[in-house]
PDB file of N, CA and C in Angstrom:
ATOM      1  N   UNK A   1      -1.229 -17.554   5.636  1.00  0.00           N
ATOM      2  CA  UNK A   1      -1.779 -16.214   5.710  1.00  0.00           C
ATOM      3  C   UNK A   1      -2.509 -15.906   4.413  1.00  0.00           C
ATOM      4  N   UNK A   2      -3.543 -15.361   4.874  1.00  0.00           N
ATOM      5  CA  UNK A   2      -4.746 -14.549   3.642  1.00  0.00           C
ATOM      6  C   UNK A   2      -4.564 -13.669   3.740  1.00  0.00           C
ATOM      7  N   UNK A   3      -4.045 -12.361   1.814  1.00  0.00           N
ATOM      8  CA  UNK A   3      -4.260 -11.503   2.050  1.00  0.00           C
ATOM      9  C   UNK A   3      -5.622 -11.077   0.759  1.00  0.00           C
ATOM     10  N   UNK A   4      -6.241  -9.797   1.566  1.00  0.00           N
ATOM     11  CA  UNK A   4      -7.050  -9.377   0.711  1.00  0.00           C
ATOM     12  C   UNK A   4      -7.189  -7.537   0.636  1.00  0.00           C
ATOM     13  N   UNK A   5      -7.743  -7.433  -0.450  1.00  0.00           N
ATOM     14  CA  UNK A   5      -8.089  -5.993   0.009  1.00  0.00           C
ATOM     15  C   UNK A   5      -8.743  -5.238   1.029  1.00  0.00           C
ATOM     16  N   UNK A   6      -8.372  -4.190   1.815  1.00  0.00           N
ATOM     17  CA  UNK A   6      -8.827  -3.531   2.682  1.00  0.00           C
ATOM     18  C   UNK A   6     -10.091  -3.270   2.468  1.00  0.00           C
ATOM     19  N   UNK A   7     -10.998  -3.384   3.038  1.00  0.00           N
ATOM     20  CA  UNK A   7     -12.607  -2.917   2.830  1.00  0.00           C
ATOM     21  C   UNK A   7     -12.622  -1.419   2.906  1.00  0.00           C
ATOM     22  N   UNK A   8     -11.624  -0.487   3.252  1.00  0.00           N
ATOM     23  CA  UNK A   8     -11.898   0.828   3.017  1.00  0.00           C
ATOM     24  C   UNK A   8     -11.496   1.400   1.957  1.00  0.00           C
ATOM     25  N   UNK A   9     -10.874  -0.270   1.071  1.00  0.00           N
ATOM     26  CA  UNK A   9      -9.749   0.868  -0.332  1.00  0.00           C
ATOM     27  C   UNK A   9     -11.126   0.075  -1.546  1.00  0.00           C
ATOM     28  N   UNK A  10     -11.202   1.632  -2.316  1.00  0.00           N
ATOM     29  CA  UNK A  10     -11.711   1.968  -3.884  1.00  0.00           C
ATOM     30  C   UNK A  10     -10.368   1.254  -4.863  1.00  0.00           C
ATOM     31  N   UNK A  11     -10.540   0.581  -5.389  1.00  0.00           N
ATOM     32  CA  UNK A  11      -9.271   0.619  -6.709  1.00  0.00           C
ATOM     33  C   UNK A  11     -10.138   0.606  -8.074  1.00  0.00           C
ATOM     34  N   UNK A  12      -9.091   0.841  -9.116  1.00  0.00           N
ATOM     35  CA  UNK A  12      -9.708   1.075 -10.834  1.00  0.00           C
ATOM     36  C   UNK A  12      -7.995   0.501 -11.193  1.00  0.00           C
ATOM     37  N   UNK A  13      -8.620  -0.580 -11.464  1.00  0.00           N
ATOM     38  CA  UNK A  13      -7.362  -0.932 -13.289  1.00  0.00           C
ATOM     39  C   UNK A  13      -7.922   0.103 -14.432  1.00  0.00           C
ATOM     40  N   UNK A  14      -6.468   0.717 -14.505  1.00  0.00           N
ATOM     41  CA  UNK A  14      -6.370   1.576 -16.108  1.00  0.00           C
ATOM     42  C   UNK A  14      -5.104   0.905 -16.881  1.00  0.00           C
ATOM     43  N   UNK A  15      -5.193   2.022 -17.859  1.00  0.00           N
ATOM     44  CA  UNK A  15      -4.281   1.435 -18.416  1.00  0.00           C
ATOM     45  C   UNK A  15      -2.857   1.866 -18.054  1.00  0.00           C
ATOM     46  N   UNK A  16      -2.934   2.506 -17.170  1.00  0.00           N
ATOM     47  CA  UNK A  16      -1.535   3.015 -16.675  1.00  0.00           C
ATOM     48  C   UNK A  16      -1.101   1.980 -15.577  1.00  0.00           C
ATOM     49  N   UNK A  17      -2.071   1.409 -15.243  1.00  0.00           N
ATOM     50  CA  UNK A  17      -1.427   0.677 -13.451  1.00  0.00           C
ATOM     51  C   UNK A  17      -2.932   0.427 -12.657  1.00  0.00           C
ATOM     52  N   UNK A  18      -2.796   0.523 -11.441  1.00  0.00           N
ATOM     53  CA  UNK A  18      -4.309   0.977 -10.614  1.00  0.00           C
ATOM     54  C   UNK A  18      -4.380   2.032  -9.646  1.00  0.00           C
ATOM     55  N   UNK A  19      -5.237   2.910  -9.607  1.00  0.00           N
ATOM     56  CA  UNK A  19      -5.482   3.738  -9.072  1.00  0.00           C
ATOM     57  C   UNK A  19      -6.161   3.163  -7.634  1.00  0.00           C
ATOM     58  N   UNK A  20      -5.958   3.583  -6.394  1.00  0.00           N
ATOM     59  CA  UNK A  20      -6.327   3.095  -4.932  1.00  0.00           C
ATOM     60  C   UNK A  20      -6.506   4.512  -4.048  1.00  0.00           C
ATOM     61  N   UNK A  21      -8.077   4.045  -3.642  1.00  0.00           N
ATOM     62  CA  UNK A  21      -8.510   5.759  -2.805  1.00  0.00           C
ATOM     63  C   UNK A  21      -8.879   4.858  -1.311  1.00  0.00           C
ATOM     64  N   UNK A  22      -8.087   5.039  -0.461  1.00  0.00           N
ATOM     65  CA  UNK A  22      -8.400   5.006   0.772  1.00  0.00           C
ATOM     66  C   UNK A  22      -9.722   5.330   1.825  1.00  0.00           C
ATOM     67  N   UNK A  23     -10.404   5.388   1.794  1.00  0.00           N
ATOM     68  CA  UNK A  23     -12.138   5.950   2.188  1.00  0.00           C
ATOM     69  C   UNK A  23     -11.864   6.871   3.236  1.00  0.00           C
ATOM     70  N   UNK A  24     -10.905   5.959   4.313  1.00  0.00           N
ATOM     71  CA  UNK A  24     -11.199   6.247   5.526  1.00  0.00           C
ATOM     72  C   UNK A  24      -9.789   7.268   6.285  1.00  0.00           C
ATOM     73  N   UNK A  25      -8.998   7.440   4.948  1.00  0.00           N
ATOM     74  CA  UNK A  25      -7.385   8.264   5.165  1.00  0.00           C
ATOM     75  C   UNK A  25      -7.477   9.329   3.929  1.00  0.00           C
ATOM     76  N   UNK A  26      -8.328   8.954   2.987  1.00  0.00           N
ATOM     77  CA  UNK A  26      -8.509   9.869   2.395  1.00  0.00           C
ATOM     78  C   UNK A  26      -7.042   9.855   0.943  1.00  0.00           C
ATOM     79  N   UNK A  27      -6.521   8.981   1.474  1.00  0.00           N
ATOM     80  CA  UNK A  27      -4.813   8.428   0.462  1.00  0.00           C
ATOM     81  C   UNK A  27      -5.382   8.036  -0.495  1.00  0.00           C
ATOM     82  N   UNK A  28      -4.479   8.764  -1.507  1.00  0.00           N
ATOM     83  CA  UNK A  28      -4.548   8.201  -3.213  1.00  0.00           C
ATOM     84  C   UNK A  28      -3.670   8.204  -3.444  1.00  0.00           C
ATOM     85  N   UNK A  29      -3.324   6.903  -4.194  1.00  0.00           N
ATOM     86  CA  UNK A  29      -2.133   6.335  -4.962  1.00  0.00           C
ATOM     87  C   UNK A  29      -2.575   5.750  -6.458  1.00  0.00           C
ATOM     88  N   UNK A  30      -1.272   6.058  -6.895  1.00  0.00           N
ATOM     89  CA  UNK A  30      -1.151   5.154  -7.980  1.00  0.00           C
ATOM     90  C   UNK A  30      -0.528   4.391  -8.267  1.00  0.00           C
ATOM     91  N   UNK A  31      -0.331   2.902  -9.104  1.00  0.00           N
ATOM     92  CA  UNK A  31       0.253   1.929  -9.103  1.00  0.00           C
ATOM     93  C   UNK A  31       0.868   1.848 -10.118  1.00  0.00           C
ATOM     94  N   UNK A  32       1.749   1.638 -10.787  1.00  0.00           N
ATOM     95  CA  UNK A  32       2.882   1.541 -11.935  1.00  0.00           C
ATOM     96  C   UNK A  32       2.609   0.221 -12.256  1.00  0.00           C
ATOM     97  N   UNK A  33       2.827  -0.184 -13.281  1.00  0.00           N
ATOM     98  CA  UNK A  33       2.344  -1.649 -14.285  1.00  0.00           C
ATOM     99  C   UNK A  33       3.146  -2.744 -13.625  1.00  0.00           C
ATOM    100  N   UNK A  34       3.827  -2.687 -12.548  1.00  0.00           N
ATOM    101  CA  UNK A  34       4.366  -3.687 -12.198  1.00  0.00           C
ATOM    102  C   UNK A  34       4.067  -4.046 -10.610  1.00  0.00           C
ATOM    103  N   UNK A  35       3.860  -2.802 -10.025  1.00  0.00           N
ATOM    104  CA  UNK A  35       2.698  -3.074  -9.150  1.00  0.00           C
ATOM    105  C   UNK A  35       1.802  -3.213  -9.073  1.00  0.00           C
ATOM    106  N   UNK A  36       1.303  -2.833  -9.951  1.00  0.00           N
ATOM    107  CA  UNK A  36      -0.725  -3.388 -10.399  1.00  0.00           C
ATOM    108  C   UNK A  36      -0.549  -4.872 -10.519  1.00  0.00           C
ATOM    109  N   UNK A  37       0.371  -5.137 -11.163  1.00  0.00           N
ATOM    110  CA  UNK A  37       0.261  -6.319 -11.510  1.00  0.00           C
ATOM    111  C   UNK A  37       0.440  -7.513 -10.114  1.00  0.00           C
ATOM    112  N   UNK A  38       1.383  -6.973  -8.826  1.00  0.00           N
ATOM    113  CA  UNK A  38       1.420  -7.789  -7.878  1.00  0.00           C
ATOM    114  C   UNK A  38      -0.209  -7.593  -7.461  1.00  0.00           C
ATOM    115  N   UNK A  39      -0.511  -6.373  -7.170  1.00  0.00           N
ATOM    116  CA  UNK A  39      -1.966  -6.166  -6.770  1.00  0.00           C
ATOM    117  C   UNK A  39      -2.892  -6.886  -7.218  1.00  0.00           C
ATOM    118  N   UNK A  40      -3.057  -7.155  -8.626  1.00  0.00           N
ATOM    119  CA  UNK A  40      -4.429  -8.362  -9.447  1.00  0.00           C
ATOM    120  C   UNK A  40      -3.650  -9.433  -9.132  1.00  0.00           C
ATOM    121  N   UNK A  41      -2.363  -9.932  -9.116  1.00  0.00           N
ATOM    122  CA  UNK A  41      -2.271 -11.429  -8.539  1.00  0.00           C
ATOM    123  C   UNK A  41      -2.827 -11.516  -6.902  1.00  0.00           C
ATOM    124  N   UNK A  42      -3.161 -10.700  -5.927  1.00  0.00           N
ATOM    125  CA  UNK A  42      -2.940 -10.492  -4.754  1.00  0.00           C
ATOM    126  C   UNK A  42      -4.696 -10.608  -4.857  1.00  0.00           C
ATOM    127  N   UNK A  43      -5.410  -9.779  -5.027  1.00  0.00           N
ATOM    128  CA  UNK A  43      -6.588 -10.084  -5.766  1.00  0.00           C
ATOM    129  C   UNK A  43      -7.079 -10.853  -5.891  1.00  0.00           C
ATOM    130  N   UNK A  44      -6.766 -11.641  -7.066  1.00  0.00           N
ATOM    131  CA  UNK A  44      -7.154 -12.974  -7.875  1.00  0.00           C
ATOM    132  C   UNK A  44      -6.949 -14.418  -7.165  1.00  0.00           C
ATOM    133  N   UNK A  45      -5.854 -13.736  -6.051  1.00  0.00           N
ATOM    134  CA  UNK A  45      -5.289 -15.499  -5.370  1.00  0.00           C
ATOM    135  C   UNK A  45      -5.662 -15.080  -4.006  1.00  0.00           C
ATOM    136  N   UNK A  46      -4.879 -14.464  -3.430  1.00  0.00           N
ATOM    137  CA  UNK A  46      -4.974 -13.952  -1.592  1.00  0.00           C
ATOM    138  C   UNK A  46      -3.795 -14.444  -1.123  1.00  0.00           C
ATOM    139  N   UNK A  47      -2.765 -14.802  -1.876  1.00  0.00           N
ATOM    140  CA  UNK A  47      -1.829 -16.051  -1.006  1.00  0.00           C
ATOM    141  C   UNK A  47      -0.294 -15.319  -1.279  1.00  0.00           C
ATOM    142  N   UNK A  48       0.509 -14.590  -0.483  1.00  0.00           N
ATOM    143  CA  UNK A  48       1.835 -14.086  -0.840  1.00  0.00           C
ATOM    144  C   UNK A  48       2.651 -15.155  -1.456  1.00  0.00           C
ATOM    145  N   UNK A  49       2.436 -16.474  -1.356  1.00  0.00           N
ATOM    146  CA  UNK A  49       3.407 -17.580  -1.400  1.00  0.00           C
ATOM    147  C   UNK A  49       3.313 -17.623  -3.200  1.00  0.00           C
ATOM    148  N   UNK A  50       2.111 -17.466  -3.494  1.00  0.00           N
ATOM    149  CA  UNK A  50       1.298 -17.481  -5.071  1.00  0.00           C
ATOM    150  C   UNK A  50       1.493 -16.741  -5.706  1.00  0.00           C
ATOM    151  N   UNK A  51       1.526 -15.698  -5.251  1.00  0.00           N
ATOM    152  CA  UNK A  51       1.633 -14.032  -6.502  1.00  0.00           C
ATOM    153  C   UNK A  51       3.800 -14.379  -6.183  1.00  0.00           C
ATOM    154  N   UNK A  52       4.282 -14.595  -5.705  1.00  0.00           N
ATOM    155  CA  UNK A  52       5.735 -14.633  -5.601  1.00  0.00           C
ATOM    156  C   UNK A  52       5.755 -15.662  -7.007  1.00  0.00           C
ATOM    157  N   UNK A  53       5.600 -17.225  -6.656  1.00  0.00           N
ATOM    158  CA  UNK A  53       5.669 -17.885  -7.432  1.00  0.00           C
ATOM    159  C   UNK A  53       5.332 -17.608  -8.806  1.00  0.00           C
ATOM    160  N   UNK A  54       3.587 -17.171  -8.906  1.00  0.00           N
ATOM    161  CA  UNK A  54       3.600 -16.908 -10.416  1.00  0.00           C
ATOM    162  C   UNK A  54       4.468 -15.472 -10.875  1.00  0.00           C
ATOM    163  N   UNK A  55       5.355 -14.587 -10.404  1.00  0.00           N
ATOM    164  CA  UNK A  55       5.914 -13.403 -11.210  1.00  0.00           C
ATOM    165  C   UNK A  55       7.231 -14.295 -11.275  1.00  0.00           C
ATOM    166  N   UNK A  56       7.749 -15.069 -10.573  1.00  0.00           N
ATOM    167  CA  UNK A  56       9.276 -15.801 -10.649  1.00  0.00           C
ATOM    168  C   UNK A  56       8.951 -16.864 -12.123  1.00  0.00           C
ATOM    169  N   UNK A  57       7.862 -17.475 -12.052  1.00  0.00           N
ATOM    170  CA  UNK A  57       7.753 -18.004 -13.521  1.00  0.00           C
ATOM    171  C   UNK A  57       7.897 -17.073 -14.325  1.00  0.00           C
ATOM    172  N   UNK A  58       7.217 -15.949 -14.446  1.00  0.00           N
ATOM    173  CA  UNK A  58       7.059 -15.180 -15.393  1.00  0.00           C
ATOM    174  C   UNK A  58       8.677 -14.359 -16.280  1.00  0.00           C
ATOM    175  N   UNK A  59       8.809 -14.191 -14.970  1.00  0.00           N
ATOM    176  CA  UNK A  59      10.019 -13.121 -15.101  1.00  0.00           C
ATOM    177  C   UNK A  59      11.521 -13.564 -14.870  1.00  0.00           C
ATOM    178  N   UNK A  60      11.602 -15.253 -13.843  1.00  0.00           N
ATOM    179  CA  UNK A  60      13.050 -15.676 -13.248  1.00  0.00           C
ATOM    180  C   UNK A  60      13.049 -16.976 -13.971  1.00  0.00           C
ATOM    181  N   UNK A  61      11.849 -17.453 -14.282  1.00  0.00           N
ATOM    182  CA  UNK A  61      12.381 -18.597 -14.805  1.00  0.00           C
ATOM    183  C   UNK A  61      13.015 -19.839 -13.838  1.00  0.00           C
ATOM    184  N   UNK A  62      14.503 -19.913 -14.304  1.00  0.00           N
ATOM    185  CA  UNK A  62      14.591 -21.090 -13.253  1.00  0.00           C
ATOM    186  C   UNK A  62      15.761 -20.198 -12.592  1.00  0.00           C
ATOM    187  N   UNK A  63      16.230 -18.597 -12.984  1.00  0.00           N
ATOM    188  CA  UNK A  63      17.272 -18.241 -12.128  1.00  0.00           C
ATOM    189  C   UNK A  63      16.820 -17.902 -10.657  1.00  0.00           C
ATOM    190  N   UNK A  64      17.893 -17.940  -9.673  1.00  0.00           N
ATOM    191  CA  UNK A  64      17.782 -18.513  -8.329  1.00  0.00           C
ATOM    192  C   UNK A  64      18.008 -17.021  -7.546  1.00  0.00           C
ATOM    193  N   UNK A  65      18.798 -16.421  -8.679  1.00  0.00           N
ATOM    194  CA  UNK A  65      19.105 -14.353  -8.204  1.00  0.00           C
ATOM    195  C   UNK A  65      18.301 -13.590  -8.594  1.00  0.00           C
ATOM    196  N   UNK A  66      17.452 -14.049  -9.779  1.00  0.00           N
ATOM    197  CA  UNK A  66      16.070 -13.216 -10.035  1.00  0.00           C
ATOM    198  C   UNK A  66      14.931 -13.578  -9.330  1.00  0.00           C
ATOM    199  N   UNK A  67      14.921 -14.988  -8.612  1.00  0.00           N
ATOM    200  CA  UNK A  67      14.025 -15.036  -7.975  1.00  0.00           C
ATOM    201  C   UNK A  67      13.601 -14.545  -6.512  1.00  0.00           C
ATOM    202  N   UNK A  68      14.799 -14.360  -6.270  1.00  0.00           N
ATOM    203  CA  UNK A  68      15.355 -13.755  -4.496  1.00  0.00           C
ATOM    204  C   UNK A  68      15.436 -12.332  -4.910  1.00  0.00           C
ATOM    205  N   UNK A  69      14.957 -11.769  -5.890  1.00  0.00           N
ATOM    206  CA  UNK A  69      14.475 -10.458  -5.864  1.00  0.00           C
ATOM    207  C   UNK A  69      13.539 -10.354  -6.009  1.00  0.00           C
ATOM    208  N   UNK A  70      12.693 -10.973  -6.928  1.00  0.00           N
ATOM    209  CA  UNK A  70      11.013 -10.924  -6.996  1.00  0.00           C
ATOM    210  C   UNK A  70      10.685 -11.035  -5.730  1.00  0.00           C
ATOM    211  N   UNK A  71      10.964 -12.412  -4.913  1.00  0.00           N
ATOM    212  CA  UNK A  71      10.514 -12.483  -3.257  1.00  0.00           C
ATOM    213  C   UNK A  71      10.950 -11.093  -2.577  1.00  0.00           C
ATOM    214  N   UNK A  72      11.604 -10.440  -2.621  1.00  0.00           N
ATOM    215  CA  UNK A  72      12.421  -9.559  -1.622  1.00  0.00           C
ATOM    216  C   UNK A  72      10.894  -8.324  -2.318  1.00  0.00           C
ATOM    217  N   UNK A  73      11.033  -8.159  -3.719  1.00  0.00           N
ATOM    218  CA  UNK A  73      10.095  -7.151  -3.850  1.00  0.00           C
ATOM    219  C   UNK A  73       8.850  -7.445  -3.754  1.00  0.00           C
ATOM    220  N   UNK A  74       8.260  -8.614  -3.866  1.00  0.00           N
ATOM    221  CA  UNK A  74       7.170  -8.386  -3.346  1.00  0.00           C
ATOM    222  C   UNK A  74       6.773  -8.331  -1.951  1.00  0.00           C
ATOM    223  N   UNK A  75       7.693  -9.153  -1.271  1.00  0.00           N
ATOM    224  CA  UNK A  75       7.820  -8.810   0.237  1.00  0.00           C
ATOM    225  C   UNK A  75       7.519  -7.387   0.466  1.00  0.00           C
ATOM    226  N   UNK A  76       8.138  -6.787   0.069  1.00  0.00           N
ATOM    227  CA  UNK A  76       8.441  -5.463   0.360  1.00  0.00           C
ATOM    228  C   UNK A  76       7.291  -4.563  -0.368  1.00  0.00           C
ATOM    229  N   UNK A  77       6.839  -5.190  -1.239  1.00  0.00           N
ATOM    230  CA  UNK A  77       5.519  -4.262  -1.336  1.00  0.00           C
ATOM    231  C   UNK A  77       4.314  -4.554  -0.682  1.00  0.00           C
ATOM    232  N   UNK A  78       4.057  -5.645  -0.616  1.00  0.00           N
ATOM    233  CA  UNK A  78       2.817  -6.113  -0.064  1.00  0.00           C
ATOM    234  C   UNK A  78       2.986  -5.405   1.400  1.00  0.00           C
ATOM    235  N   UNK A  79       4.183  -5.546   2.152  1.00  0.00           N
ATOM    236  CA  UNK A  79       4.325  -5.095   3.639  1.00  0.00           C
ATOM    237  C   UNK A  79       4.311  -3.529   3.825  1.00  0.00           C
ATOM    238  N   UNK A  80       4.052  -3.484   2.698  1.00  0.00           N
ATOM    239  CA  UNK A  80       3.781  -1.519   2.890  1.00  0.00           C
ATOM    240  C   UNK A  80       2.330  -1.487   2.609  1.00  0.00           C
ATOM    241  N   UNK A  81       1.827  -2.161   1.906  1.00  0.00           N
ATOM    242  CA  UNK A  81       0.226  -1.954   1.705  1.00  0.00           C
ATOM    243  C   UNK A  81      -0.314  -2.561   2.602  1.00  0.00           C
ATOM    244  N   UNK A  82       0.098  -3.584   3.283  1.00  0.00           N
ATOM    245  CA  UNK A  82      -0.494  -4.061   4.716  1.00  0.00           C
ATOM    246  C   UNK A  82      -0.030  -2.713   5.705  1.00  0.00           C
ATOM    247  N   UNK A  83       1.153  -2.557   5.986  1.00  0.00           N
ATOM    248  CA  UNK A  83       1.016  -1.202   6.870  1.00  0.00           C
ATOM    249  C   UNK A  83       0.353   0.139   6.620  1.00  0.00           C
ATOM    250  N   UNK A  84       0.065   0.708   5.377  1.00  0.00           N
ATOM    251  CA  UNK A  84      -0.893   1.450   5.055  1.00  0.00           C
ATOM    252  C   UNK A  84      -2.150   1.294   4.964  1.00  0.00           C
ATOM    253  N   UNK A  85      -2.763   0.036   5.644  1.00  0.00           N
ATOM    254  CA  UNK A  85      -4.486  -0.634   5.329  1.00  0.00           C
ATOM    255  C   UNK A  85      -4.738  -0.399   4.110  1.00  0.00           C
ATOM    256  N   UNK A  86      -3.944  -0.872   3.136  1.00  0.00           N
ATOM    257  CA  UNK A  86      -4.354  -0.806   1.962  1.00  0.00           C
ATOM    258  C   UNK A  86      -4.723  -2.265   1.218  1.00  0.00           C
ATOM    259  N   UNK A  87      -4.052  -3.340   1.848  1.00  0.00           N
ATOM    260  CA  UNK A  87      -4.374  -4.622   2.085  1.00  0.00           C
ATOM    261  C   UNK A  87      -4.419  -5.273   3.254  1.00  0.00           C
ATOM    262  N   UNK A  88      -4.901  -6.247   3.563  1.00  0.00           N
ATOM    263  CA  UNK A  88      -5.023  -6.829   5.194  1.00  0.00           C
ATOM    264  C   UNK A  88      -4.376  -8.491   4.900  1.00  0.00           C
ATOM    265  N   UNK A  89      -3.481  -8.775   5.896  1.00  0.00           N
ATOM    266  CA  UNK A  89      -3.369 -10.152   6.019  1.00  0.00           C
ATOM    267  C   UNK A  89      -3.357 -11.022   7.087  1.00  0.00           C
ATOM    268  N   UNK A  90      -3.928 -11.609   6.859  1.00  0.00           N
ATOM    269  CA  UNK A  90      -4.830 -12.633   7.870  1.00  0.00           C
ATOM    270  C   UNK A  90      -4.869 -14.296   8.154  1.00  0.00           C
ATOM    271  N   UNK A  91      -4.647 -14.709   8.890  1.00  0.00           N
ATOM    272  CA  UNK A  91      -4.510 -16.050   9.279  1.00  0.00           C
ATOM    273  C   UNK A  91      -5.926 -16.626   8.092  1.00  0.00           C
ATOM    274  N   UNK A  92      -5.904 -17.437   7.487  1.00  0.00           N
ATOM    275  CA  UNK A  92      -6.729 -18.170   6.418  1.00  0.00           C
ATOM    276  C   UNK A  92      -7.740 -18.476   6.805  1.00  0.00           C
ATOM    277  N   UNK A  93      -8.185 -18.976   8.108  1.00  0.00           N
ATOM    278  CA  UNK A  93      -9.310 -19.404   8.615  1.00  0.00           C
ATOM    279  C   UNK A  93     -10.311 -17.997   9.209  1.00  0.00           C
ATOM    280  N   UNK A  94     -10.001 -17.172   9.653  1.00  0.00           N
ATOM    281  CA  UNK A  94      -9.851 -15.862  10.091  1.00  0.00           C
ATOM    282  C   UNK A  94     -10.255 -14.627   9.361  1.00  0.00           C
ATOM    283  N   UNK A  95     -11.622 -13.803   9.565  1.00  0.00           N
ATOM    284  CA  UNK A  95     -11.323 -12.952   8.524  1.00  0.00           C
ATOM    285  C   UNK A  95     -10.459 -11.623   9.343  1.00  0.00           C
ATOM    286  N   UNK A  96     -10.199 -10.686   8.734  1.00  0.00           N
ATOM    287  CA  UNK A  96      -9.644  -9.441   9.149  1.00  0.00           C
ATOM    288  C   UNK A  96     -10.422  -8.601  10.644  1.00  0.00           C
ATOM    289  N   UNK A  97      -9.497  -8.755  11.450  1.00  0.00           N
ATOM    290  CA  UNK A  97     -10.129  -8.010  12.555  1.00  0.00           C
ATOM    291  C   UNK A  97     -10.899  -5.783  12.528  1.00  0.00           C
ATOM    292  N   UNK A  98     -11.355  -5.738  12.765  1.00  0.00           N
ATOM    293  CA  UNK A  98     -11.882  -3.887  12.073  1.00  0.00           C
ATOM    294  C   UNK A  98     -11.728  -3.470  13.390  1.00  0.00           C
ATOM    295  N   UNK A  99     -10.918  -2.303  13.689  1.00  0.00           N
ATOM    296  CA  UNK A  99     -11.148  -1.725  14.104  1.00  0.00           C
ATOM    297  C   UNK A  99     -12.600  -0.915  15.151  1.00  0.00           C
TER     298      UNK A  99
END
């Protein structure tokens, strides 16, 4: 699975996190420095399997209970920004179906 940004979401890296304006819901959020940060790996790669891996280097190292939380949270974030069309994920070969 490919994920990428929604073609209806605006974002801005600050220095607080990233800011995300929805076009087409009109939703604004903001992102806290540790979700921005799944967001530019999500970004930069497209691959949930990738942004997991590189924050478990970062942050778990080689523990096996910090890493089964990084997975659990990014699971859990990415699957809210896919249910809010705030990101789309998509079979790799495939781009995003529109409405």
């Amino acid at each position: 699975m490919s994920l990428h940004v929604s073609d209806a979401v605006i974002w801005q890296e600050s220095g607080d996190g990233v800011s995300l304006y929805h076009t087409e819901s009109g939703e604004f959020r903001t992102l806290n420095s540790t979700a921005a940060q799944i967001w530019a790996l999500v970004e930069e790669d497209g691959d949930r399997e990738t942004v997991i891996k590189q924050l478990s280097l970062l942050f778990a190292g080689h523990n096996a209970v910090m890493t089964a939380r990084i997975r659990a949270e990014v699971d859990a974030f990415i699957t809210s920004m896919v249910e809010a069309d705030l990101l789309q994920e998509t079979e790799a070969d495939r781009p995003a179906a529109r409405p």
